[in-house]
C-alpha atoms as a PDB file:
ATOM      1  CA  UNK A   1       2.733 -57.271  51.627  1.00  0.00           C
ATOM      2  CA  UNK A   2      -0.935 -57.262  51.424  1.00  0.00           C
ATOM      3  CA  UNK A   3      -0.684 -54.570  48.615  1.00  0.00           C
ATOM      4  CA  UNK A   4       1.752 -56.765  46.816  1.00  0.00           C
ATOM      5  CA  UNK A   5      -0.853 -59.870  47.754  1.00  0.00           C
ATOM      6  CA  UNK A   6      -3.894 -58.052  45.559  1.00  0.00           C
ATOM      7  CA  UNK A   7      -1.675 -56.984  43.084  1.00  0.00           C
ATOM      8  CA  UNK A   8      -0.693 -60.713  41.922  1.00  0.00           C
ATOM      9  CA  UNK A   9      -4.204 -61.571  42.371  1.00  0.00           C
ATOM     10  CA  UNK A  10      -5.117 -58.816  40.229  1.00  0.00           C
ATOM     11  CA  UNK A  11      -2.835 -60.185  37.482  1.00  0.00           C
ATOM     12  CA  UNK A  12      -3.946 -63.874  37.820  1.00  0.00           C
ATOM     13  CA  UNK A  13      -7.676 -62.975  37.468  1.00  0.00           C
ATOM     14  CA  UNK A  14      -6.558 -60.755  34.460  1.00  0.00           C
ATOM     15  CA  UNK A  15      -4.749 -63.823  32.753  1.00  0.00           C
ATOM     16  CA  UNK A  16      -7.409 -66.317  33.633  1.00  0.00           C
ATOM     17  CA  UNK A  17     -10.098 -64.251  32.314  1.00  0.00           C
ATOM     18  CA  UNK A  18      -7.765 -63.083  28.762  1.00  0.00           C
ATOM     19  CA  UNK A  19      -7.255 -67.072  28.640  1.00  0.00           C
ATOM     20  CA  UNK A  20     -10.843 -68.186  28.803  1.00  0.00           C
ATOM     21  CA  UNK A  21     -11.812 -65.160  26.793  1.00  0.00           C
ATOM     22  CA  UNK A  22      -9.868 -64.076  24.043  1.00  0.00           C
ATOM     23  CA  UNK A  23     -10.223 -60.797  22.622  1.00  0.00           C
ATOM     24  CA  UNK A  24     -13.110 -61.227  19.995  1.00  0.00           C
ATOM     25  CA  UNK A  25     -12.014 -58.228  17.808  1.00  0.00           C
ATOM     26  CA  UNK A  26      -9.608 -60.637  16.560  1.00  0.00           C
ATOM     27  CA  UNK A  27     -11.476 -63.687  16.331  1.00  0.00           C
ATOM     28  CA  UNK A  28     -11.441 -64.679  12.571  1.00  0.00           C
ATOM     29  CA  UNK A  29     -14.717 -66.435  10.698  1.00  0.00           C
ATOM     30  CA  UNK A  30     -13.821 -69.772  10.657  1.00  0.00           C
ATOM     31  CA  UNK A  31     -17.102 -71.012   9.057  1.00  0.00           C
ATOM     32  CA  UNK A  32     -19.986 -69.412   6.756  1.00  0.00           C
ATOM     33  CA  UNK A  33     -23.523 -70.962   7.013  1.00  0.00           C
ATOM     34  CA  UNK A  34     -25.584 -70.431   4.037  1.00  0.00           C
ATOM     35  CA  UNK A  35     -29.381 -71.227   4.136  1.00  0.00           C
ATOM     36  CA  UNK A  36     -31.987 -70.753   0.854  1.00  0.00           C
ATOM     37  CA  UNK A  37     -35.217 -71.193   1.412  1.00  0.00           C
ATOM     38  CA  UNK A  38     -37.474 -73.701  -1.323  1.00  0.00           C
ATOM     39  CA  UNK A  39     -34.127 -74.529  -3.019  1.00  0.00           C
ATOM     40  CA  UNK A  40     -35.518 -77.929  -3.645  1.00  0.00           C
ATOM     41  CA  UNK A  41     -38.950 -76.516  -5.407  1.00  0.00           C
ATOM     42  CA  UNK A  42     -37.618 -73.274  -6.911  1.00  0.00           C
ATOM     43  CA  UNK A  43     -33.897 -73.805  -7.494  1.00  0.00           C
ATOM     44  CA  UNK A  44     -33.058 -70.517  -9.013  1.00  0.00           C
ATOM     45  CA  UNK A  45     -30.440 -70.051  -6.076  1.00  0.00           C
ATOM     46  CA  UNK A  46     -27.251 -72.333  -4.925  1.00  0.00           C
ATOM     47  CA  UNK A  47     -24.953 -72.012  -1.932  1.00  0.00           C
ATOM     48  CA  UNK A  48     -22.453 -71.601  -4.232  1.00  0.00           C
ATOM     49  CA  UNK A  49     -24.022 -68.554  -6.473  1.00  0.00           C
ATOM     50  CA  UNK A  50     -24.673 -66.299  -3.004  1.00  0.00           C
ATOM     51  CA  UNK A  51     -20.600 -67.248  -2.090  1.00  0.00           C
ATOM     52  CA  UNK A  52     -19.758 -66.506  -5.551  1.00  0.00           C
ATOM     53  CA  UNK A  53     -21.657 -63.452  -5.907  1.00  0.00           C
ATOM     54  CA  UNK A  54     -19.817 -62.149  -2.369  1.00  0.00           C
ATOM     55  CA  UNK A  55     -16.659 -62.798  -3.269  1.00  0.00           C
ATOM     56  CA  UNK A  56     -17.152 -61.014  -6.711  1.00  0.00           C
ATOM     57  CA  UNK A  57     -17.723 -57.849  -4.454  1.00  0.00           C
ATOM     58  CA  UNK A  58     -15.021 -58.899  -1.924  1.00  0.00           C
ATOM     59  CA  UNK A  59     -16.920 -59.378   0.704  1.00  0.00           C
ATOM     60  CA  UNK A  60     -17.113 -62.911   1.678  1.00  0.00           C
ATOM     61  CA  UNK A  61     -16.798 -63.075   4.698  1.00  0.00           C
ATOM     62  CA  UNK A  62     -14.598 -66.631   5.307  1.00  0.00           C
ATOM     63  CA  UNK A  63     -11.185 -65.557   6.733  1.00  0.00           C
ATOM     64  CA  UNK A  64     -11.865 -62.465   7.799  1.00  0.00           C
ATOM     65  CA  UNK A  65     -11.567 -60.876  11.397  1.00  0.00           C
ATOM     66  CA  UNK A  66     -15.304 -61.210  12.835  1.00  0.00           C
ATOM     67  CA  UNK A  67     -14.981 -57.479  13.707  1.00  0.00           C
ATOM     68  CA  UNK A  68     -14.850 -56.303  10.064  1.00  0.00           C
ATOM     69  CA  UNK A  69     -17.870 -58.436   8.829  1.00  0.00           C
ATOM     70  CA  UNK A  70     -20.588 -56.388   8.782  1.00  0.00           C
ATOM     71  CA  UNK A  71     -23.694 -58.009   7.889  1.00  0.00           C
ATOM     72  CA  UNK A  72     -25.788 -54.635   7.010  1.00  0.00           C
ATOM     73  CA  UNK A  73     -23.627 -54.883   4.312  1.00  0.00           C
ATOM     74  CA  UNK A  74     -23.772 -58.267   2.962  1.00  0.00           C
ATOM     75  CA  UNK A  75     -27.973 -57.713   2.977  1.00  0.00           C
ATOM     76  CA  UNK A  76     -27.965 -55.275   1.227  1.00  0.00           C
ATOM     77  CA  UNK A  77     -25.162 -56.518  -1.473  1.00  0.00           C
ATOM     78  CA  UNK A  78     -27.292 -59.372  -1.963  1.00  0.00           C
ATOM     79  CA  UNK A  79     -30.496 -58.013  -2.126  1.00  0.00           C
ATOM     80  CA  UNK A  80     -29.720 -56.367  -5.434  1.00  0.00           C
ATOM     81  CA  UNK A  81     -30.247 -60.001  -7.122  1.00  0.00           C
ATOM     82  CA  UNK A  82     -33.248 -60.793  -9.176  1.00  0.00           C
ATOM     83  CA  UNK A  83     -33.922 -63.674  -7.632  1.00  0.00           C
ATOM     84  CA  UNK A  84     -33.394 -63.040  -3.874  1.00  0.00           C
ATOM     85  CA  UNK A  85     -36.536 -61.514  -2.128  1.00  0.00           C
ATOM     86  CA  UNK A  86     -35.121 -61.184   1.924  1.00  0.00           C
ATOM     87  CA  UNK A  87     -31.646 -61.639   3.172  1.00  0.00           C
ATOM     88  CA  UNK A  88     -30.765 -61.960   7.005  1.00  0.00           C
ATOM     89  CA  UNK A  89     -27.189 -61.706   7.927  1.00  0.00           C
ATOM     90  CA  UNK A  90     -25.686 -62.752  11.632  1.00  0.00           C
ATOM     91  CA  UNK A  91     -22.577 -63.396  13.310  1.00  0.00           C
ATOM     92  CA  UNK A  92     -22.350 -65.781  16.348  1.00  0.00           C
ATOM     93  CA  UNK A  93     -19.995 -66.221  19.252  1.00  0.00           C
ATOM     94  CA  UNK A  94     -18.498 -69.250  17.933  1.00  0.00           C
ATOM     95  CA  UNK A  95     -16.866 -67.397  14.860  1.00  0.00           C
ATOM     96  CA  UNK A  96     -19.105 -68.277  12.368  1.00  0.00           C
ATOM     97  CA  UNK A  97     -21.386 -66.125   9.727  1.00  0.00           C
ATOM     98  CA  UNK A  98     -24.800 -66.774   8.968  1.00  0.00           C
ATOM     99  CA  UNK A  99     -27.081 -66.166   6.261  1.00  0.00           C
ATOM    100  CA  UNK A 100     -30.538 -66.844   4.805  1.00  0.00           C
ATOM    101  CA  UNK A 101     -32.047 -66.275   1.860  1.00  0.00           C
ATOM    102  CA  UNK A 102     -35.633 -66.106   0.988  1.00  0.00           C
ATOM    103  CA  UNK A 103     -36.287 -66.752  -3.018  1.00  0.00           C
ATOM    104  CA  UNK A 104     -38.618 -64.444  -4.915  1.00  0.00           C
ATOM    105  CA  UNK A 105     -40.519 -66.914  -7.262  1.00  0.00           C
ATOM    106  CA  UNK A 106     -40.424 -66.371 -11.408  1.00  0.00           C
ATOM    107  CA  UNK A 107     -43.778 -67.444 -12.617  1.00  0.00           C
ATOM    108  CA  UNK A 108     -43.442 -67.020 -16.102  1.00  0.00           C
ATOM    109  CA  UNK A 109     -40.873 -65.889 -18.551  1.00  0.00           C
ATOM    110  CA  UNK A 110     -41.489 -63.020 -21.266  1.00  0.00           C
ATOM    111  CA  UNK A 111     -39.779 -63.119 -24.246  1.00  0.00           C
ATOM    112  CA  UNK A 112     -42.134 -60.651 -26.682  1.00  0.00           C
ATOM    113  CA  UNK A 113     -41.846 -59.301 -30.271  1.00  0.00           C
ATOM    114  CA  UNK A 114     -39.674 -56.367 -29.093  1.00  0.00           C
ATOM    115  CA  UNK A 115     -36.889 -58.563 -28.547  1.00  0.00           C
ATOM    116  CA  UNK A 116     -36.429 -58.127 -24.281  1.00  0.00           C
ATOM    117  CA  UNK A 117     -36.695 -61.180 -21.847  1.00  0.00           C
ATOM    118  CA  UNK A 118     -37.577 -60.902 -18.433  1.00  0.00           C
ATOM    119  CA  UNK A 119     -39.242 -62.943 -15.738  1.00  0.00           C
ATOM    120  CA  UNK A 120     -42.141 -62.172 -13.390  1.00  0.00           C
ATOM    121  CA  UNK A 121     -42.990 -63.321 -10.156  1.00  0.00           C
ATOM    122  CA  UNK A 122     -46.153 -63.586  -8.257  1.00  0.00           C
ATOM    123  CA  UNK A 123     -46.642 -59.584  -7.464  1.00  0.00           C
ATOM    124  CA  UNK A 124     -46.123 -59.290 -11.389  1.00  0.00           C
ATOM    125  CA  UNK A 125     -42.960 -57.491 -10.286  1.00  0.00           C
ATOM    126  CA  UNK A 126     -40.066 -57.839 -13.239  1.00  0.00           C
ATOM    127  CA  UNK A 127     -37.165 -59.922 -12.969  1.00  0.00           C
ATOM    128  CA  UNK A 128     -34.450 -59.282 -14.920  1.00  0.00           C
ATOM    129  CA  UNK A 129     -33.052 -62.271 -17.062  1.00  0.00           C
ATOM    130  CA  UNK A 130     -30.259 -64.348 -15.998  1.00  0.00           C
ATOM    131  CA  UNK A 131     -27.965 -67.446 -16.237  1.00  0.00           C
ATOM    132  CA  UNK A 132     -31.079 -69.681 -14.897  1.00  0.00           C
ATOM    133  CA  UNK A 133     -33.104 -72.001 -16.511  1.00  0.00           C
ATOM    134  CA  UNK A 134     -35.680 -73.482 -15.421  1.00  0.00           C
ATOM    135  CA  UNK A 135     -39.402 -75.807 -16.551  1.00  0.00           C
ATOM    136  CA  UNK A 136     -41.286 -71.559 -16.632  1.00  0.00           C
ATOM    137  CA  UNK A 137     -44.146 -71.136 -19.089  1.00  0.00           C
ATOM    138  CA  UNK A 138     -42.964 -68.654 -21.980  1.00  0.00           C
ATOM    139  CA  UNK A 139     -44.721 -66.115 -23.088  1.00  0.00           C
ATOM    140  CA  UNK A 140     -44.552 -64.390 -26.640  1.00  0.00           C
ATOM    141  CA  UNK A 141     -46.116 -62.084 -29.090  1.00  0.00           C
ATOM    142  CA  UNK A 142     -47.063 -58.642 -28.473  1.00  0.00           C
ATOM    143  CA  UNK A 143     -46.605 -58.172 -25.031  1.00  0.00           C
ATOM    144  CA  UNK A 144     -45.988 -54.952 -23.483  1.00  0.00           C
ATOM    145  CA  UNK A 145     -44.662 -54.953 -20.288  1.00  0.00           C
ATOM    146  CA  UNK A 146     -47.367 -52.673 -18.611  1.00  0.00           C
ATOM    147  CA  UNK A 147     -49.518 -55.484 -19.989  1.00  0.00           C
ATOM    148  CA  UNK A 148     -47.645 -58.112 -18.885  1.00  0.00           C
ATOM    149  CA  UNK A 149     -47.715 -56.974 -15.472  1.00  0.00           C
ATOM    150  CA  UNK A 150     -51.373 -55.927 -14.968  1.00  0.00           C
ATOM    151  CA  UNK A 151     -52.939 -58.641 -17.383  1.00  0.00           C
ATOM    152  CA  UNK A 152     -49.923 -61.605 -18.349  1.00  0.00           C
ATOM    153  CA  UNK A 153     -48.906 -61.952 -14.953  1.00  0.00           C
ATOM    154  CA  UNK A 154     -52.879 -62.386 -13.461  1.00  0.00           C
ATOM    155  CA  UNK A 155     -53.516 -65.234 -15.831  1.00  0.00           C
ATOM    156  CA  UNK A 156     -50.378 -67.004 -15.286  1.00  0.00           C
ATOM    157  CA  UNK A 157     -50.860 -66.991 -11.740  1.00  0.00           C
ATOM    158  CA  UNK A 158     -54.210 -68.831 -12.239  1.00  0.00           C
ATOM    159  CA  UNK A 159     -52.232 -71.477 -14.053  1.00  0.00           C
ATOM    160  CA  UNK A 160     -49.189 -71.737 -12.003  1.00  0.00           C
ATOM    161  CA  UNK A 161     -52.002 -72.031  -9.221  1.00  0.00           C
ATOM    162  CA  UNK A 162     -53.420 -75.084 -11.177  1.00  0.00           C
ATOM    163  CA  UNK A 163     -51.317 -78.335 -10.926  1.00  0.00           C
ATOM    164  CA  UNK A 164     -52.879 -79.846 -13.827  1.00  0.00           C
ATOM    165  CA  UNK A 165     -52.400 -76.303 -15.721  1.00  0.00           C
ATOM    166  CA  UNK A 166     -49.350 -75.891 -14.330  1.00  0.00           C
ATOM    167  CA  UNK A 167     -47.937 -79.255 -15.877  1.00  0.00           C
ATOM    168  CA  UNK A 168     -50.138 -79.116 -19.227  1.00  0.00           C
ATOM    169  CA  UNK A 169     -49.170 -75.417 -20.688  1.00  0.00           C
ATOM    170  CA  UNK A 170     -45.865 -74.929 -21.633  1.00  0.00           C
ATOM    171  CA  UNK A 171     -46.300 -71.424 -23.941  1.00  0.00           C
ATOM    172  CA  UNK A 172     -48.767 -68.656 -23.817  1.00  0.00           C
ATOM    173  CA  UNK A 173     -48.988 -66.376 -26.754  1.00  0.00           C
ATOM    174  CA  UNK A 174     -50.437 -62.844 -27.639  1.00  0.00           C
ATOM    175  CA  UNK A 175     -51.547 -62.127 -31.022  1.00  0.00           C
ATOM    176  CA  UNK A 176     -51.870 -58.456 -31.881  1.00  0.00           C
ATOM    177  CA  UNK A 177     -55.268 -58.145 -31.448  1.00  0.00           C
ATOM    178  CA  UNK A 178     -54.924 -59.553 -27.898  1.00  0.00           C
ATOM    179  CA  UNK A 179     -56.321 -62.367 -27.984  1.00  0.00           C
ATOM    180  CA  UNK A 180     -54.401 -65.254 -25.841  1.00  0.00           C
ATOM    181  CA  UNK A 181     -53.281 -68.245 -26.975  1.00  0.00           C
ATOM    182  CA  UNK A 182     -51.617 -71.795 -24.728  1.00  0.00           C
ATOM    183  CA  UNK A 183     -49.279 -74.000 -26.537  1.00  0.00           C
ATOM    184  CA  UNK A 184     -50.104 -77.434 -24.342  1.00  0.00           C
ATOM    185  CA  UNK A 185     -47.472 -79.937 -24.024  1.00  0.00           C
ATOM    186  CA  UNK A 186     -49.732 -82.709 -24.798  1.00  0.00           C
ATOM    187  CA  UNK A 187     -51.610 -82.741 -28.269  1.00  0.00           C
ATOM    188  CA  UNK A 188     -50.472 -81.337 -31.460  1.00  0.00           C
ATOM    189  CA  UNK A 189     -52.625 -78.047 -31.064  1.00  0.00           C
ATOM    190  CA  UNK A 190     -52.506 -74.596 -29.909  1.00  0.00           C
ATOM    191  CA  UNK A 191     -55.813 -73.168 -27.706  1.00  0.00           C
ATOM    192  CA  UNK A 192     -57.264 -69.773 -28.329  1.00  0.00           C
ATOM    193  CA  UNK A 193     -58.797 -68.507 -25.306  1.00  0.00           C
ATOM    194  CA  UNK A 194     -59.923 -64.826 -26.485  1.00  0.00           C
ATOM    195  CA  UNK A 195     -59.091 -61.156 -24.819  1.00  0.00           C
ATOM    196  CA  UNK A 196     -58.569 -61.008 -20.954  1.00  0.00           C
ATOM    197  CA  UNK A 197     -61.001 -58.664 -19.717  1.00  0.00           C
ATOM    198  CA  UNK A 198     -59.846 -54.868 -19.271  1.00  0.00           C
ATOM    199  CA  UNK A 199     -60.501 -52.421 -16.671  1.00  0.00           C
ATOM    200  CA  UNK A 200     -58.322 -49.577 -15.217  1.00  0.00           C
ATOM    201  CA  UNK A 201     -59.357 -51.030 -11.547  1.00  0.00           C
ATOM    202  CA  UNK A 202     -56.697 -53.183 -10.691  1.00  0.00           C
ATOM    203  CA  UNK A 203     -58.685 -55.318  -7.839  1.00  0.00           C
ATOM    204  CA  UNK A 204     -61.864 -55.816 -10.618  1.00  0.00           C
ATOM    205  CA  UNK A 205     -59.286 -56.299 -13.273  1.00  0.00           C
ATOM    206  CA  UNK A 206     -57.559 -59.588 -11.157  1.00  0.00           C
ATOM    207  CA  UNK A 207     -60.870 -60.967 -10.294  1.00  0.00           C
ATOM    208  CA  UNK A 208     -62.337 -60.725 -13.583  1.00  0.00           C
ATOM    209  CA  UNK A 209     -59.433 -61.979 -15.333  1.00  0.00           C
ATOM    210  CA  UNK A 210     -59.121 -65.415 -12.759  1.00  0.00           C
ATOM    211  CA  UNK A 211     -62.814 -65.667 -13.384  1.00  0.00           C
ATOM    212  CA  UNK A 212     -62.265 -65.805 -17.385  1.00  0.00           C
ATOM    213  CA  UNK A 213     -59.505 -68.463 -16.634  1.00  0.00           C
ATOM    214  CA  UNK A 214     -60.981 -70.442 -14.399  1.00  0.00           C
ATOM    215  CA  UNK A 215     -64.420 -70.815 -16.863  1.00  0.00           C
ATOM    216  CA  UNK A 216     -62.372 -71.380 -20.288  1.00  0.00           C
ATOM    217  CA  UNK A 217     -60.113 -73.463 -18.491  1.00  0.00           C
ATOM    218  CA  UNK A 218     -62.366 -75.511 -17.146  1.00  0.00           C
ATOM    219  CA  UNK A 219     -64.395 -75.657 -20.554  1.00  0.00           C
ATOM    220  CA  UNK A 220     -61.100 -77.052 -21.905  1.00  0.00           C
ATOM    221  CA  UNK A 221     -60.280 -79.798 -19.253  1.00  0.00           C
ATOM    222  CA  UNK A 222     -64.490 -80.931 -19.604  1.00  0.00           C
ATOM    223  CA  UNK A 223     -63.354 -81.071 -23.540  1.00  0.00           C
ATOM    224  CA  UNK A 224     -60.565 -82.671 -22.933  1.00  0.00           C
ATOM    225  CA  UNK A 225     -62.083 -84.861 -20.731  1.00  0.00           C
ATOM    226  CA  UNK A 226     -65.304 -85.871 -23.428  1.00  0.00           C
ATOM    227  CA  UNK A 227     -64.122 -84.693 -26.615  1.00  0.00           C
ATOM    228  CA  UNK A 228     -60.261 -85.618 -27.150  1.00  0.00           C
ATOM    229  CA  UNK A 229     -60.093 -88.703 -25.008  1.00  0.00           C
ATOM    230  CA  UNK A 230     -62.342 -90.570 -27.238  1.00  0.00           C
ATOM    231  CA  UNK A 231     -61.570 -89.458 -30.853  1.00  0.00           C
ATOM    232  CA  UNK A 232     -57.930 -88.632 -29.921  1.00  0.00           C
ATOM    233  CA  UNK A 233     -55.302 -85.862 -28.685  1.00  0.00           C
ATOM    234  CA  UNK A 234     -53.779 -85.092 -32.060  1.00  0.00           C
ATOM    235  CA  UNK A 235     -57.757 -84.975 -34.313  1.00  0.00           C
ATOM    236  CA  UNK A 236     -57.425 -81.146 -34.191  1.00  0.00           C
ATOM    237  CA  UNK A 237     -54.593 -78.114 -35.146  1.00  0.00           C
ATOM    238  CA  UNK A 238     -56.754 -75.725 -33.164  1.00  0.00           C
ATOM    239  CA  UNK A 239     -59.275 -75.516 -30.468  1.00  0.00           C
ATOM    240  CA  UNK A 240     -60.905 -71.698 -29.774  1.00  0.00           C
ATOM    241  CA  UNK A 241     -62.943 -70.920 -26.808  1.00  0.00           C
ATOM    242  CA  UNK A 242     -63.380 -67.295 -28.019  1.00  0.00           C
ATOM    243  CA  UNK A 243     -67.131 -67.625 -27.916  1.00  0.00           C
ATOM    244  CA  UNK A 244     -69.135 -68.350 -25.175  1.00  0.00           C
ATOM    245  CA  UNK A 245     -70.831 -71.718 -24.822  1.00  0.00           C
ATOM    246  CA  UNK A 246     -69.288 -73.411 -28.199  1.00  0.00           C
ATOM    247  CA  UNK A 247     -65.900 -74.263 -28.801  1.00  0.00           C
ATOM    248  CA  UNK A 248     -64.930 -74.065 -32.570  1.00  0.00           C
ATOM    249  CA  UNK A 249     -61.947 -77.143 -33.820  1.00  0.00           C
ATOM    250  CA  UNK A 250     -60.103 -76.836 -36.951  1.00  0.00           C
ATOM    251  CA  UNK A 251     -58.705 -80.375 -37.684  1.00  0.00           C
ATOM    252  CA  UNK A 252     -55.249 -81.712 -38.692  1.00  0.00           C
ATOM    253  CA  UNK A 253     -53.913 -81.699 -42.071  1.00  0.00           C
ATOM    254  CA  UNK A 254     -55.157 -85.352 -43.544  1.00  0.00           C
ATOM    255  CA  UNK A 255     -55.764 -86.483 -47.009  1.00  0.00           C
ATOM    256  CA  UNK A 256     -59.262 -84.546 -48.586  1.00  0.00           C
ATOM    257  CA  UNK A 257     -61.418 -87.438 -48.121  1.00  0.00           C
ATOM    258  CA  UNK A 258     -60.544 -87.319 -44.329  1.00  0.00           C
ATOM    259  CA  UNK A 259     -61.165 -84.010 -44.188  1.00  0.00           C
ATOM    260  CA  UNK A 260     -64.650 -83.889 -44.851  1.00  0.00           C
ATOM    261  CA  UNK A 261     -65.957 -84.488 -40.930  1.00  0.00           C
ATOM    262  CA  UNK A 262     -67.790 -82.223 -38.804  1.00  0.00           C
ATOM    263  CA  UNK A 263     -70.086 -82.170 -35.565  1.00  0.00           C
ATOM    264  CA  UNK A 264     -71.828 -80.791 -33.253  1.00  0.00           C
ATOM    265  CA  UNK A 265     -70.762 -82.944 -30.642  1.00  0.00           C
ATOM    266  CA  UNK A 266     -67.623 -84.156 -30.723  1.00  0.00           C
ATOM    267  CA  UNK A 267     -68.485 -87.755 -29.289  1.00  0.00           C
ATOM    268  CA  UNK A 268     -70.587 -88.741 -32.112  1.00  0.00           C
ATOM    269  CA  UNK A 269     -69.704 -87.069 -36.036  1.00  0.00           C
ATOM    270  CA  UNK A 270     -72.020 -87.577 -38.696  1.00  0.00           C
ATOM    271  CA  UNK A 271     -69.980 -88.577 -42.459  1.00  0.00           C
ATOM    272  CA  UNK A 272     -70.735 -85.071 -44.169  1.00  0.00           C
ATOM    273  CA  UNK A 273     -68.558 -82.650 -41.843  1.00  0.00           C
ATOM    274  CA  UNK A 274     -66.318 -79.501 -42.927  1.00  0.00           C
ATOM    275  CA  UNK A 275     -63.039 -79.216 -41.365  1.00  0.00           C
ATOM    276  CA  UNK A 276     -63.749 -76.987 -39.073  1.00  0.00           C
ATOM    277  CA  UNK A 277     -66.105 -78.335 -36.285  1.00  0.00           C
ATOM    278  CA  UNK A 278     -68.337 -76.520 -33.790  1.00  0.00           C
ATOM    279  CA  UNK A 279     -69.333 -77.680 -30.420  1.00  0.00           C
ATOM    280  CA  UNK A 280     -72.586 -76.256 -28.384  1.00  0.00           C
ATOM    281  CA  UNK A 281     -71.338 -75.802 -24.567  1.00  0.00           C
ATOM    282  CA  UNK A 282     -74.229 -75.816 -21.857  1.00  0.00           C
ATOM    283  CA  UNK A 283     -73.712 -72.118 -20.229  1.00  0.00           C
ATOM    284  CA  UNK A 284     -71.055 -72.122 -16.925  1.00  0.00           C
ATOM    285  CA  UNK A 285     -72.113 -70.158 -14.197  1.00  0.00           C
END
């Protein structure tokens, strides 16, 4: 009898416990939580592309028994996106899947004479080209990709870094001779800023090159500032900072007899000018 006694209590315990605690290699994933980090400020990433790009390679995880998700997997799946820098995949008790995604950030977009178009981000590490579209600076011309790693992506990342920059330059351009040009989004001109400096050490080279950006840059703005807010944003075709302490204009097409204007300071033109126009810069230390 008392044999008989533990044996149903046995069983009772058993069923309780089964009851309360189902067998969770059959538990199915009822829900899947995706989270993408700067989605509002990047937006190269949706919900809907990571779910997308899972179920493409069957693996989404929605439906499945919890015991054959494995999230090693889906990290690594994902990680071979352009545009997905970290991935963290987890599974929780209440039967749903978790992941988050951290963004890698484009900072400009290539698009050279050779015909390729890639991104880079803030390393200078290529990104591959894609459905996206988004407000990036372009850059053309003759752009190698070696360059644009070690030289394109060091001045971009001064502007990007820049909010007024950032907002003002839409295109960058390199001629053949390197020199670099900025296609602005306000005014009807195009900004020569001459060769990025060039040196095989790669923590001189960054330095030197956000030093030469931050002086013509801030040459430009003072210009800017002085020069085309009182005679106008549309007086010149092209403004080159090549040279140090003078910036040299060439003006808009206009009839001949507007033409003939020149100065040395840009704030007060005497009658008998050239088109092309010259301005003495006090030295920027």
């Amino acid at each position: 009898m008392v044999v008989l006694d533990l044996t149903l209590a046995t069983y009772l315990g058993l069923a309780v416990t089964t009851f309360n605690h189902p067998d969770k290699s059959a538990q199915v994933c009822e829900k899947v939580s995706i989270n993408i980090t700067d989605q509002e400020t990047n937006g190269f990433l949706s919900a809907a592309e990571i779910k997308h790009i899972l179920q493409q390679k069957h693996l989404y995880p929605k439906g499945k028994t919890l015991a054959l998700v494995d999230p090693r997997t889906i990290e690594e799946s994902l990680q071979g996106n352009a545009f997905i820098d970290q991935v963290q995949c987890y599974k929780t008790v209440s039967g749903t899947v978790g992941i988050n995604v951290s963004q890698r950030v484009p900072y400009i977009r290539v698009k050279p004479d050779d015909g390729s178009d890639y991104y880079l981000d803030a390393d200078g590490e290529v990104m591959k080209n894609s459905s996206y579209t988004s407000d990036l600076i372009v850059a053309t011309g003759n752009i190698s990709k070696w360059y644009a790693q070690n030289y394109l992506s060091v001045a971009s990342r001064y502007i990007m870094g820049n909010e007024f920059w950032k907002n003002q330059i839409e295109q960058i351009n390199i001629l053949p001779d390197k020199n670099l040009e900025m296609v602005p989004r306000v005014g009807n001109h195009i900004i020569c800023l001459g060769r990025l400096p060039e040196t095989t050490n790669k923590e001189k080279r960054e330095k030197e090159i956000a030093r030469f950006m931050a002086l013509k840059l801030h040459r430009l703005e003072k210009f800017y500032k002085y020069g085309l807010n009182a005679i106008g944003w549309n007086k010149y075709d092209y403004i080159n900072l090549e040279f140090d302490n003078q910036i040299i204009c060439k003006k808009s097409k206009k009839p001949l007899k507007e033409q003939q204007d020149t100065s040395a300071d840009h704030a007060e033109k005497p009658a008998n000018a050239t088109s092309q126009t010259t301005t003495q810069q006090p030295k920027t230390n």
